[in-house]
N, C-alpha and C. Protein backbone atom coordinates (compact mmCIF):
# COMPACT_ATOMS: atom_id res chain seq x y z
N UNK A 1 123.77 190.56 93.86
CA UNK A 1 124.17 189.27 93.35
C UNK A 1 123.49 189.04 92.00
N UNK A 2 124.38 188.52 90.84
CA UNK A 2 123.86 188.33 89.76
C UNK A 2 123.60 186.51 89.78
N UNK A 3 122.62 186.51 88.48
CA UNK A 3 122.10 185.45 88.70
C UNK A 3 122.53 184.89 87.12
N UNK A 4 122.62 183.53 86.92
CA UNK A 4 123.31 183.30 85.33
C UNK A 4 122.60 181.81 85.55
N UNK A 5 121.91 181.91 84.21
CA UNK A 5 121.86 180.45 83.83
C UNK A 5 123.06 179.48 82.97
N UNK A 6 123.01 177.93 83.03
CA UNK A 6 124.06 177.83 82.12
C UNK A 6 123.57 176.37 82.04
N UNK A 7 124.07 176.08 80.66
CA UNK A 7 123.53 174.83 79.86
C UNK A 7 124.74 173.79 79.54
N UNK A 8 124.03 172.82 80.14
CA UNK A 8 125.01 171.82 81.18
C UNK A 8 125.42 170.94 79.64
N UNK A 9 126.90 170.65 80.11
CA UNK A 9 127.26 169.34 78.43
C UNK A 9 126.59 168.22 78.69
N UNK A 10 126.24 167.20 77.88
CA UNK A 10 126.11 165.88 78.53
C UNK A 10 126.95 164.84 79.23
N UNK A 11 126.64 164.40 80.20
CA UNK A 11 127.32 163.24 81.18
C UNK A 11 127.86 164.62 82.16
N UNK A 12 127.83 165.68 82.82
CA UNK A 12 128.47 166.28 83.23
C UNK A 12 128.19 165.88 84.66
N UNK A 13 129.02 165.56 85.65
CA UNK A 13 129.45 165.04 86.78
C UNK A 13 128.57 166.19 87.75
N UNK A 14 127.02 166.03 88.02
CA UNK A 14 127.38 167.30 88.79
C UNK A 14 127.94 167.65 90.50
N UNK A 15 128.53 166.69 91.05
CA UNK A 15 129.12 166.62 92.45
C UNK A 15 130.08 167.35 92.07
N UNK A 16 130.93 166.93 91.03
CA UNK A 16 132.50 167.69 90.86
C UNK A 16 131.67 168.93 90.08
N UNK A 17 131.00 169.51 89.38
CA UNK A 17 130.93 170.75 88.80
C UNK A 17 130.56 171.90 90.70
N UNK A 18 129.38 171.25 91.68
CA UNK A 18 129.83 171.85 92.57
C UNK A 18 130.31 172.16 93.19
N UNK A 19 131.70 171.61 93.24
CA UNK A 19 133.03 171.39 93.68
C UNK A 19 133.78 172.86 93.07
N UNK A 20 133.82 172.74 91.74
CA UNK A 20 134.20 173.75 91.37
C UNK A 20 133.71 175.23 91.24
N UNK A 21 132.13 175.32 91.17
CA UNK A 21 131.71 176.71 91.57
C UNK A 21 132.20 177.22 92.86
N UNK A 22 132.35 176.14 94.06
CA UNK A 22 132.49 176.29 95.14
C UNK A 22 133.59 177.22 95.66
N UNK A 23 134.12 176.36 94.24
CA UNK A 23 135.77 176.71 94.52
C UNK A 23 136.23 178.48 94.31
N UNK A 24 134.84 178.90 93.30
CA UNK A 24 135.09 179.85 92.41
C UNK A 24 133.89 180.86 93.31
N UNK A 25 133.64 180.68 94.36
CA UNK A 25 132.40 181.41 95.24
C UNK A 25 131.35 181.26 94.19
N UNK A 26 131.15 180.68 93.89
CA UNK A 26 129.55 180.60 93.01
C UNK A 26 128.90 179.77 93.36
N UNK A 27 127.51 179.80 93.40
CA UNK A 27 126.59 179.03 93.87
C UNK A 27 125.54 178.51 93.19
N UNK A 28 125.50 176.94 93.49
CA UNK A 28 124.56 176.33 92.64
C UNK A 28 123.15 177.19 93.11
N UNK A 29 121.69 177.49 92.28
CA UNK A 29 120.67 177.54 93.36
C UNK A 29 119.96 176.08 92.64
N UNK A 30 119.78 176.08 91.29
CA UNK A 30 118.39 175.09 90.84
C UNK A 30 119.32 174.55 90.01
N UNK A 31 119.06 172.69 89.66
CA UNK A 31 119.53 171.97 88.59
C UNK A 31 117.99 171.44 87.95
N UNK A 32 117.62 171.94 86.76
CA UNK A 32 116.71 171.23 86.03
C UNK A 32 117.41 170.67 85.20
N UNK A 33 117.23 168.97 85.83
CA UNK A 33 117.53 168.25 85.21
C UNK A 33 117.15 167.72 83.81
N UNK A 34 115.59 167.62 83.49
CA UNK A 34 114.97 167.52 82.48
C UNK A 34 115.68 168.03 81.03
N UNK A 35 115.91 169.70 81.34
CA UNK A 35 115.91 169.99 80.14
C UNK A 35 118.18 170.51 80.48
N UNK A 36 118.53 170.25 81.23
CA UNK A 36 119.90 170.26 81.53
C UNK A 36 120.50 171.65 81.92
N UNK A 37 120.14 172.29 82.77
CA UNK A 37 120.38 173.59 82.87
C UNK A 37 120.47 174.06 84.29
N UNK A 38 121.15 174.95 84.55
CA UNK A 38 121.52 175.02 86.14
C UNK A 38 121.48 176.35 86.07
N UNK A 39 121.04 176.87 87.08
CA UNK A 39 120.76 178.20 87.88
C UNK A 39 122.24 178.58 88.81
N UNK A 40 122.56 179.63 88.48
CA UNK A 40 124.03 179.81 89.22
C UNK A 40 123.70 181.38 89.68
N UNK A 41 124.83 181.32 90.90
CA UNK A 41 124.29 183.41 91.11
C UNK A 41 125.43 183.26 92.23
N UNK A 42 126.09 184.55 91.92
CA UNK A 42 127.80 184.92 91.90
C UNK A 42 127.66 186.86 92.06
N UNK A 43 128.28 187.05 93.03
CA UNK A 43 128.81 188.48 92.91
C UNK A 43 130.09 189.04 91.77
N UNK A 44 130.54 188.03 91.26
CA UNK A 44 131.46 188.29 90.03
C UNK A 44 130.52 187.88 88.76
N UNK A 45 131.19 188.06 87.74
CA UNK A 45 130.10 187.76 86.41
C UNK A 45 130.88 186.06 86.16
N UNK A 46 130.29 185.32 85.76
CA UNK A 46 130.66 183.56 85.30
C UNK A 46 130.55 183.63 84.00
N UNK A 47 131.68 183.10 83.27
CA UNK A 47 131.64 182.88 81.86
C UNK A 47 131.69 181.40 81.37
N UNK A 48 130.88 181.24 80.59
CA UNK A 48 131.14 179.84 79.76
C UNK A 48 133.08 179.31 79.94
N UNK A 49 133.97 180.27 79.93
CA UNK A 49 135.23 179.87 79.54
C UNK A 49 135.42 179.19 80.81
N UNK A 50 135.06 180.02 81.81
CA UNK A 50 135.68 179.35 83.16
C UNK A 50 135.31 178.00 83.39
N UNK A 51 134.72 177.65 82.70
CA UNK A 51 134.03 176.26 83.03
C UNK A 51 134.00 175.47 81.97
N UNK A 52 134.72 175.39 80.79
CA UNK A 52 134.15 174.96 79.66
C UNK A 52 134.53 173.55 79.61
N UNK A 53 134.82 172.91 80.68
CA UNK A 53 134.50 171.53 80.42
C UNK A 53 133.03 171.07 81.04
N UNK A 54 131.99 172.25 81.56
CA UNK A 54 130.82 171.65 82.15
C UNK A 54 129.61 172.41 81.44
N UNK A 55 130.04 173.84 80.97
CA UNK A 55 128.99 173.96 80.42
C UNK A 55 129.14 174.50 78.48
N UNK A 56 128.03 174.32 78.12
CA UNK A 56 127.76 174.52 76.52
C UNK A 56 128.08 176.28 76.48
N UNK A 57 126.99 176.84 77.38
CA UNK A 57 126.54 178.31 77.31
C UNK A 57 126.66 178.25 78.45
N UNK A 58 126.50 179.86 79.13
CA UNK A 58 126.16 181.13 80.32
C UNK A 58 125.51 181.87 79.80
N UNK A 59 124.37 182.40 80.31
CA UNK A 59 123.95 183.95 80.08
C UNK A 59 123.46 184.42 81.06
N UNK A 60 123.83 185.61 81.48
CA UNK A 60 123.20 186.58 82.58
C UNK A 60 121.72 186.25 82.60
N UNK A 61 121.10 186.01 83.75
CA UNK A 61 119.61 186.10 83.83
C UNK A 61 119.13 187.64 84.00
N UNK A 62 118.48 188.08 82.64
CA UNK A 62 118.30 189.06 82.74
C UNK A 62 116.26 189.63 83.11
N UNK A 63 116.45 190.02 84.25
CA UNK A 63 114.74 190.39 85.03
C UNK A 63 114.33 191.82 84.02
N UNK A 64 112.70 191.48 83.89
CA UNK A 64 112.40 192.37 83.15
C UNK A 64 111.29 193.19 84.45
């Protein structure tokens, strides 16, 4: 399972954004709210496009 961070727009609804990972087998794990950014992790890869009314960016969380 890959793991992707992604950087949330402002005002973004997040009940309905989990609605839609849900929809898409993806899974919320962490919302830091503070700095607006959500932790996602998916056996497919998640792109900014698929979502681009919720998030700014995606990028693979890449472990060193």
């Amino acid at each position: 399972m890959k793991t992707y961070l992604a950087v949330l727009k402002k005002d973004t609804d997040i009940r309905q954004l989990e609605k839609e990972l849900k929809k898409n087998n993806v899974r919320l794990s962490a919302h830091y709210k503070t700095i607006g950014v959500v932790k996602l992790e998916s056996e497919k890869p998640v792109s900014d496009k698929d979502f681009k009314q919720y998030f700014l960016s995606v990028e693979e969380d890449k472990e060193i």
